[in-house]
Protein backbone atom coordinates (compact mmCIF):
# COMPACT_ATOMS: atom_id res chain seq x y z
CA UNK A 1 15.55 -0.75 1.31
CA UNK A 2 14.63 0.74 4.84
CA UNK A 3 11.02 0.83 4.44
CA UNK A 4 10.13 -1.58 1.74
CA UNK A 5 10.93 -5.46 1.98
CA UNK A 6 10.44 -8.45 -0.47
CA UNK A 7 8.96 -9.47 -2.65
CA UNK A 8 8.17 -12.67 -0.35
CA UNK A 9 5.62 -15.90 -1.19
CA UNK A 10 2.36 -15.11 1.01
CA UNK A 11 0.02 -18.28 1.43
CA UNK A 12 -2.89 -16.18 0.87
CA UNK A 13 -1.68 -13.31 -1.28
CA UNK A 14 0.99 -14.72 -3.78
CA UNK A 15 4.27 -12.66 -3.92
CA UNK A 16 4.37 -9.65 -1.57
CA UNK A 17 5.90 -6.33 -1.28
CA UNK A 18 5.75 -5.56 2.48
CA UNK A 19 5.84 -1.72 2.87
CA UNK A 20 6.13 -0.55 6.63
CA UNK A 21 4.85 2.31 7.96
CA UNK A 22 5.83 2.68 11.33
CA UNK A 23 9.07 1.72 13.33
CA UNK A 24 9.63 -1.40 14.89
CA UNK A 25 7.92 -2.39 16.85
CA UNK A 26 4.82 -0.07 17.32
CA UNK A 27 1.55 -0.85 17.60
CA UNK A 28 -1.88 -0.06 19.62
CA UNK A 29 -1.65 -3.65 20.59
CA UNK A 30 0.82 -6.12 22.10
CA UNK A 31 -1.11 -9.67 20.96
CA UNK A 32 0.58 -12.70 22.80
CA UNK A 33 0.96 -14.64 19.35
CA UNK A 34 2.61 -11.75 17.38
CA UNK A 35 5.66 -13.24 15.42
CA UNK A 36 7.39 -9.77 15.47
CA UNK A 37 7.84 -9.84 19.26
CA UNK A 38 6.73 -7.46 22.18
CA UNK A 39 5.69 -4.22 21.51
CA UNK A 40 7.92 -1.98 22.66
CA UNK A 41 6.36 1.25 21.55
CA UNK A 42 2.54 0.96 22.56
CA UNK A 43 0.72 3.86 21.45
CA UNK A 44 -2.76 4.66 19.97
CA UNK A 45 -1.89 7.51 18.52
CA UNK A 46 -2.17 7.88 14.57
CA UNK A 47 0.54 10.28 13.05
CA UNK A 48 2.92 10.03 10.23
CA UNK A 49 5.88 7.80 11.92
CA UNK A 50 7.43 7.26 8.29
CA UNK A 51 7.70 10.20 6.07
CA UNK A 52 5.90 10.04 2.85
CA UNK A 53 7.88 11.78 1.29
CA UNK A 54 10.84 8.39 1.91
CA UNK A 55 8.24 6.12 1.40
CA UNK A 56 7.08 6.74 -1.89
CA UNK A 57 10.95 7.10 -3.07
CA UNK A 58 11.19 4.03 -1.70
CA UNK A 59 8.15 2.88 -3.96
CA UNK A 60 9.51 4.35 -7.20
CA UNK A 61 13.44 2.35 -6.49
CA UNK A 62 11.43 -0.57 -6.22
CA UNK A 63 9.16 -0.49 -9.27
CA UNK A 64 12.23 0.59 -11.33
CA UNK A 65 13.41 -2.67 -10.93
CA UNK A 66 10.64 -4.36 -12.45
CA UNK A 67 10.72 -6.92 -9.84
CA UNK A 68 8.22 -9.76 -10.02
CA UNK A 69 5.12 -9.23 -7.67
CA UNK A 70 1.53 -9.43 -6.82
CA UNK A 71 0.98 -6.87 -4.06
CA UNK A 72 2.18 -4.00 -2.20
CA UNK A 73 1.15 -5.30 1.77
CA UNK A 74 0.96 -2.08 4.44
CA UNK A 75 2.35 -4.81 7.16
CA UNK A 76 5.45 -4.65 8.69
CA UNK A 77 6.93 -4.58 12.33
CA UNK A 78 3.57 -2.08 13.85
CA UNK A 79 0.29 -1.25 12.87
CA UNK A 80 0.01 0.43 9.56
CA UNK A 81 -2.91 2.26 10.52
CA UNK A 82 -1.32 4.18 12.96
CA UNK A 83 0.13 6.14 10.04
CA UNK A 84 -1.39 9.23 8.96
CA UNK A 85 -0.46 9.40 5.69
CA UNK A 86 -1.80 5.50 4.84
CA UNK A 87 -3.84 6.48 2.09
CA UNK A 88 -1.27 8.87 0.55
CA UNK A 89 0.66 5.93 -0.27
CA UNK A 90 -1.79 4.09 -1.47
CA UNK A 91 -2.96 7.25 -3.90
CA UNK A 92 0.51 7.28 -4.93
CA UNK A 93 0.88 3.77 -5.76
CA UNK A 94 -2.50 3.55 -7.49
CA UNK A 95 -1.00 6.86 -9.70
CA UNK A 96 1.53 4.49 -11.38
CA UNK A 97 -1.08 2.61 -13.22
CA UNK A 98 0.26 -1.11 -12.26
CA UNK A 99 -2.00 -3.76 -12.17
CA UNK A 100 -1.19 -5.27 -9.04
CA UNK A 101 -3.02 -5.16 -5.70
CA UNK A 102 -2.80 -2.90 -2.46
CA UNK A 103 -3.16 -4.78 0.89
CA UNK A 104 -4.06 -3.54 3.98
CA UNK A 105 -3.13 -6.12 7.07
CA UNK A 106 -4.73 -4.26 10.23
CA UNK A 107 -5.44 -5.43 13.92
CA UNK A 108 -8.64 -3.34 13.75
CA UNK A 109 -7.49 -1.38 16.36
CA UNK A 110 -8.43 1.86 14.94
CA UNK A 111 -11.82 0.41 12.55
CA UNK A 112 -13.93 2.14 15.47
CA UNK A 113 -12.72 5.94 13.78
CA UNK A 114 -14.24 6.55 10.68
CA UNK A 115 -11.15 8.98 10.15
CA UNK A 116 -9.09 5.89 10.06
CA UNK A 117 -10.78 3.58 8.11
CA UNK A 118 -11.70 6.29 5.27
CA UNK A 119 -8.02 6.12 4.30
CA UNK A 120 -8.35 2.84 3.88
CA UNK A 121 -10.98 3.30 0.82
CA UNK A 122 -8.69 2.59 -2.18
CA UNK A 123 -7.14 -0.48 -1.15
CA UNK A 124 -7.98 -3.79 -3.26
CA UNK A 125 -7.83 -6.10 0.21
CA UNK A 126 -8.32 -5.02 3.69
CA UNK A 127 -7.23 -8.19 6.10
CA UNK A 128 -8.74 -6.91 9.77
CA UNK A 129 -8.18 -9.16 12.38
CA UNK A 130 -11.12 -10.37 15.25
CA UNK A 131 -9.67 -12.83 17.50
CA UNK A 132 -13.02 -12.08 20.18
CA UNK A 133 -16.27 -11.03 21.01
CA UNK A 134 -15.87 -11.18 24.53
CA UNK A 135 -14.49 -8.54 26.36
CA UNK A 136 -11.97 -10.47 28.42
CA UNK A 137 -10.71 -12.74 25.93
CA UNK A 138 -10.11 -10.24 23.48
CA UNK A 139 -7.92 -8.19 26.28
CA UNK A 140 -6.01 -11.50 27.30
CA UNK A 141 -5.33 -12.46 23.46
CA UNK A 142 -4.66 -8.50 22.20
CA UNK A 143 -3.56 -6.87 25.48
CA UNK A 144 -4.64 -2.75 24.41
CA UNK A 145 -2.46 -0.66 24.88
CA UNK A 146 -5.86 1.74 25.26
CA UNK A 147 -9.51 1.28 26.26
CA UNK A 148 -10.81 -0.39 23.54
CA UNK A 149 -13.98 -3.19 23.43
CA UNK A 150 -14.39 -5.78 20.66
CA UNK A 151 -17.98 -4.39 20.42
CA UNK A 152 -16.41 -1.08 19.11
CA UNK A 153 -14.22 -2.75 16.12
CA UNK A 154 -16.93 -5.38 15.07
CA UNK A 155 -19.44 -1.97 14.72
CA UNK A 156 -16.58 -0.18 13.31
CA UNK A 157 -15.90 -3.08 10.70
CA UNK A 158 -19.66 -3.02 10.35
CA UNK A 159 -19.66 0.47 9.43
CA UNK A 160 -16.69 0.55 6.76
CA UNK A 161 -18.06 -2.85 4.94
CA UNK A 162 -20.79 -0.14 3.98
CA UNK A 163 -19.00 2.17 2.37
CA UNK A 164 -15.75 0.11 1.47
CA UNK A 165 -16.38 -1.78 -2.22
CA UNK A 166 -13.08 -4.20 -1.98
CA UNK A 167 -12.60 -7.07 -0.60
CA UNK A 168 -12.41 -8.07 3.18
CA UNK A 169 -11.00 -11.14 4.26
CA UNK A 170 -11.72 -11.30 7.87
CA UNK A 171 -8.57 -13.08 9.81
CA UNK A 172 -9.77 -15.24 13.37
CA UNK A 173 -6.11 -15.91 15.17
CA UNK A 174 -6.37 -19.16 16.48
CA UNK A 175 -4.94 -19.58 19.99
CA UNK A 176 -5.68 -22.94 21.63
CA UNK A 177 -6.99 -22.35 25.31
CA UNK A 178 -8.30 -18.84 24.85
CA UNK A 179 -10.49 -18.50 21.62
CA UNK A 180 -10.97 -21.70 20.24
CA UNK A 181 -14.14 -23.21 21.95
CA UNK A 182 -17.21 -23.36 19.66
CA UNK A 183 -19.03 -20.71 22.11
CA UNK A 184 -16.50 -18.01 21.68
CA UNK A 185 -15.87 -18.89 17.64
CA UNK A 186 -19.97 -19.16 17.51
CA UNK A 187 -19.92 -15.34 18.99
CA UNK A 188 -17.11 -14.26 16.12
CA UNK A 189 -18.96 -15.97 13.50
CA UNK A 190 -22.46 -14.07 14.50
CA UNK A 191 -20.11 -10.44 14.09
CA UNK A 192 -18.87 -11.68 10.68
CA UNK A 193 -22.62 -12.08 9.78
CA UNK A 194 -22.99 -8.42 10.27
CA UNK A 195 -19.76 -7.72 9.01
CA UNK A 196 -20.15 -9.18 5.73
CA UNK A 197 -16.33 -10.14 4.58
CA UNK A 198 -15.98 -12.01 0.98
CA UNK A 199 -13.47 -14.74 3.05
CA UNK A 200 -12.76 -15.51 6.29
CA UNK A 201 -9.28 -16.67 7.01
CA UNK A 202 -8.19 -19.22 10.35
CA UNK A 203 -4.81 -18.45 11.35
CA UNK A 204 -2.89 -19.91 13.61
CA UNK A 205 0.19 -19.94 15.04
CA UNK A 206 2.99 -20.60 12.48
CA UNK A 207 6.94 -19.45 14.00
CA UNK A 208 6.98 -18.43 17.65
CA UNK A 209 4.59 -15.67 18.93
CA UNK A 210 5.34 -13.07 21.59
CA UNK A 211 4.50 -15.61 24.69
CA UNK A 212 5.94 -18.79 24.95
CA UNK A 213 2.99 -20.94 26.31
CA UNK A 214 1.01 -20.15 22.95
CA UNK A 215 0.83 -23.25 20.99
CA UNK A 216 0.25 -24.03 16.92
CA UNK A 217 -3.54 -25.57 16.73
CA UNK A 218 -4.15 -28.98 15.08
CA UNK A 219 -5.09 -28.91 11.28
CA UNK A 220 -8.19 -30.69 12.10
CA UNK A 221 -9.22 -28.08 15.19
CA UNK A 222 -9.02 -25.26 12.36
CA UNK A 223 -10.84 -27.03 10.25
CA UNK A 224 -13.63 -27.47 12.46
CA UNK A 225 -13.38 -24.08 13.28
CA UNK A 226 -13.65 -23.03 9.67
CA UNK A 227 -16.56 -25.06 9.05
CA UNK A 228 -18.36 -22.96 11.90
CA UNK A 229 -17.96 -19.67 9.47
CA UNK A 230 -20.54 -21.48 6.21
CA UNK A 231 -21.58 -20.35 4.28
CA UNK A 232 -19.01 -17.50 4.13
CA UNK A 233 -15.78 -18.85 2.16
CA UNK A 234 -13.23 -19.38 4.31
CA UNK A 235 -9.52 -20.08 3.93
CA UNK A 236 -7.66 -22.51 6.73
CA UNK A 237 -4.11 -20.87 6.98
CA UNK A 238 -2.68 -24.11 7.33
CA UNK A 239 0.56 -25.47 4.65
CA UNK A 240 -0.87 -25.87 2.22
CA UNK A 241 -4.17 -23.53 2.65
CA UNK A 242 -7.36 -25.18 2.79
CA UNK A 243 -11.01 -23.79 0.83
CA UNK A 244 -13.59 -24.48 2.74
CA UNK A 245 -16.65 -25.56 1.78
């Protein structure tokens, strides 16, 4: 399938359907760790890149099947968000009565418009990514393609917690050097506090990322990280995934 991939064994999310939503590779950020590579179509804009219309054919093929799964993802090779017609899809899959979950993965990029994150309503899991609370790490570690402040997505995430009755599982992208002393994680743990996810999930770096010099962190450096986050739940993305406390 063009626009549909899987089903493939998530550490977090059990067998997933990937469904992309954009072409490769475009997205409102070009983050030094991404395993899909550069970004080679940086754009802010939100439009429908994918047709719904091939998407949801896509969706019906797939179900037909009867294939083994516990999630459609909106992930891919971009930004889902970017797409206008996000929470089409998800209306459409929720119309076909299955049982399993809809997954948003999302580098928060466009949490600061409500117009955005309203389409994001129906999902089961939203996975939004904060890597930084301070202005320059966040650009070195994201690199915007637009003028954008961490400030802005931890008060957008802020607002659609309030209105959004799922579950958030916030992701922190470990990447030794840049975010991982105790004073910027202690400034990423005080915006989950307002953000109020049900997990929060330390990631690090697990096949090579966009830049070369980025490096896996040590088991035991997540886990101290982690332990920062009590008493929110939080998940180390390590193999096998630790539950902390």
């Amino acid at each position: 399938m063009k626009y549909i991939s899987g089903p493939v064994n998530s550490r977090r999310l059990g067998r997933s359907a990937g469904i992309n939503l954009v072409p490769f590779k475009l997205c409102s950020f070009d983050c030094v760790y991404c395993e899909c590579g550069c970004t080679t179509a940086s754009t802010a804009e939100v439009r429908e890149y994918i047709p719904y219309g091939d998407v949801v054919r896509e969706i019906d093929e797939f179900i037909s099947g009867k294939p083994e799964f516990d999630c459609f993802t909106f992930s891919g090779s971009g930004e889902p968000t970017l797409n206008s017609r996000i929470g089409d899809v998800t209306a459409y899959i929720k119309s076909k009565n299955i049982t399993q979950n809809v997954v948003v993965l999302t580098n928060s990029s466009t949490m600061p418009r409500k117009e955005v994150w309203e389409r994001l309503l129906e999902a089961d899991i939203v996975i939004p990514t904060l890597n930084a609370a301070s202005s320059d790490i966040f650009k070195k570690i994201m690199r915007p393609s637009f003028n954008i402040e961490p400030s802005q997505i931890i008060e957008g995430l802020i607002e659609f917690r309030k209105e959004y009755s799922g579950l958030i599982y916030l992701e922190v992208f470990i990447v030794p050097g840049l975010n991982d002393s105790e004073e910027e994680l202690l400034k990423i743990r005080d915006a989950s506090k307002l953000i109020g996810p049900d997990e929060v999930h330390i990631n690090h770096l697990d096949r090579p990322g966009t830049e070369e010099w980025v490096s896996s962190a040590a088991t035991e450096k997540l886990i101290a990280a982690g332990k920062l986050f009590l008493p929110i739940p939080v998940k180390i993305l390590s193999r096998p995934v630790i539950s902390l406390p």
